[in-house]
Protein backbone atom coordinates (compact mmCIF):
# COMPACT_ATOMS: atom_id res chain seq x y z
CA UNK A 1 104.57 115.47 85.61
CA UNK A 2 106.79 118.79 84.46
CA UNK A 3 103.97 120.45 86.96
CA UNK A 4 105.07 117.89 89.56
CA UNK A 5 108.80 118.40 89.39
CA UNK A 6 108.69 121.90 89.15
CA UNK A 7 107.14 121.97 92.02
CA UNK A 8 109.52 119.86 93.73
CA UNK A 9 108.94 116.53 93.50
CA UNK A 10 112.11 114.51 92.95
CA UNK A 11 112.79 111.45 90.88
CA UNK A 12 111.41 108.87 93.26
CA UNK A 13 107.92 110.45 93.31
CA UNK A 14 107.67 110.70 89.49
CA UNK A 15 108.63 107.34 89.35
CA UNK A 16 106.05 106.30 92.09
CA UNK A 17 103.42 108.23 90.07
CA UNK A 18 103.82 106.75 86.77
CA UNK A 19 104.27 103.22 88.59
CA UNK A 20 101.55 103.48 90.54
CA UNK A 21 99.39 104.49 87.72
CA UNK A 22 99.94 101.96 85.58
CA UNK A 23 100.09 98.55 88.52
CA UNK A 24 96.64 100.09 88.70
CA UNK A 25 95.82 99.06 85.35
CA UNK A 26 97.68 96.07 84.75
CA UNK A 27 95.92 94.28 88.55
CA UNK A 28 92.61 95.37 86.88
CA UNK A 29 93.32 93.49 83.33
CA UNK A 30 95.22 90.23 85.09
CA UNK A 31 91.69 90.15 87.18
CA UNK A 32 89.66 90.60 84.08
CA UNK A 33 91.72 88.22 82.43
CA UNK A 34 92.06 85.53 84.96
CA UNK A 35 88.33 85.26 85.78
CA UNK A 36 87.52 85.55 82.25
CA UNK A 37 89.78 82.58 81.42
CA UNK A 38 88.11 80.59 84.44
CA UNK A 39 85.04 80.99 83.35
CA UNK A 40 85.28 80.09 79.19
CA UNK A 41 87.12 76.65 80.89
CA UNK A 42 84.48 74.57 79.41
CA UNK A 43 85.28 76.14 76.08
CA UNK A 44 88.85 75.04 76.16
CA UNK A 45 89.11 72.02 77.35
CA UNK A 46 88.51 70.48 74.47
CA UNK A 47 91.31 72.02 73.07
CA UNK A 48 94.11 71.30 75.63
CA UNK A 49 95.90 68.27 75.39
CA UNK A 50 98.02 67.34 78.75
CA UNK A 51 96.61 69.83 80.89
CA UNK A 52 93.50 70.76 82.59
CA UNK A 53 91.48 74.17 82.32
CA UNK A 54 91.56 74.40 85.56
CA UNK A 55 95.93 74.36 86.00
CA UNK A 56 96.88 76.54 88.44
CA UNK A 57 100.66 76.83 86.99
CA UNK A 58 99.40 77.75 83.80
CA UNK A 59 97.05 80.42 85.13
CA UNK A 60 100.37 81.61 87.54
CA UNK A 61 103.23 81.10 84.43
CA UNK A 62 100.59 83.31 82.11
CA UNK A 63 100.35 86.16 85.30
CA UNK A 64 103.93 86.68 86.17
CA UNK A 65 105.07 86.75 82.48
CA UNK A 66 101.69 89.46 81.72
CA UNK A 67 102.54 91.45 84.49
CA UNK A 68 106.22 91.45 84.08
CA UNK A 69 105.91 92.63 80.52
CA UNK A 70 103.49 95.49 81.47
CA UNK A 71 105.67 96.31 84.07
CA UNK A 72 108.25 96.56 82.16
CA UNK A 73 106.32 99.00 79.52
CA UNK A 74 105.13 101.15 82.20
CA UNK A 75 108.87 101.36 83.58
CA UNK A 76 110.38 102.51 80.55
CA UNK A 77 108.35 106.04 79.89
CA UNK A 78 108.69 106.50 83.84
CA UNK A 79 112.11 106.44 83.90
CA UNK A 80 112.36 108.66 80.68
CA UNK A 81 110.03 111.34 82.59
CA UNK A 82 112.37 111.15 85.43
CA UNK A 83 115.10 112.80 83.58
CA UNK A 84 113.12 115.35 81.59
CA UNK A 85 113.85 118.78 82.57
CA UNK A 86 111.42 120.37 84.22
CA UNK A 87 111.53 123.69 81.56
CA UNK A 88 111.15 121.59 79.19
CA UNK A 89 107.95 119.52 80.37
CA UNK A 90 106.35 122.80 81.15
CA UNK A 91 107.10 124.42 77.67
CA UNK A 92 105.31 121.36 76.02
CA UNK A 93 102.56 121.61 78.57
């Protein structure tokens, strides 16, 4: 990324970069997860009490709080390596 904005690339593209990288990896877990989940159904239903394996709030409440939590860890370190001067990303390169 110090290659990036020493180069030229301003804030917005950094950002885009390190967002982009990591919506990547969180749509590839909530997929994994989700199907996974719909398929051990059998498994838990014998567990749940009051709702079905098959709920599709639970499955929605469980994505949107995931993904908004992964989000949010991706967002963090991309903001921070928005503001890192670009000297001093290429020096620790």
């Amino acid at each position: 990324m110090g290659i990036r904005v020493a180069l030229g690339a301003n804030r917005n593209d950094i950002l885009k970069l390190a967002l982009g990288s990591g919506l990547a990896l969180i749509s590839a877990g909530v997929v994994l997860g989700v199907v996974s989940a719909w398929a051990l159904t059998r498994a838990m239903a014998k567990l749940l009490i009051g709702v079905s394996g098959t709920d599709a709030a639970t499955y929605a409440t469980a994505v949107a709080a995931i993904s908004a939590v992964a989000l949010l860890a991706c967002w963090i370190p991309a903001r921070r390596a928005t503001r890192v001067d670009p000297l001093v990303a290429l020096r620790y390169e």
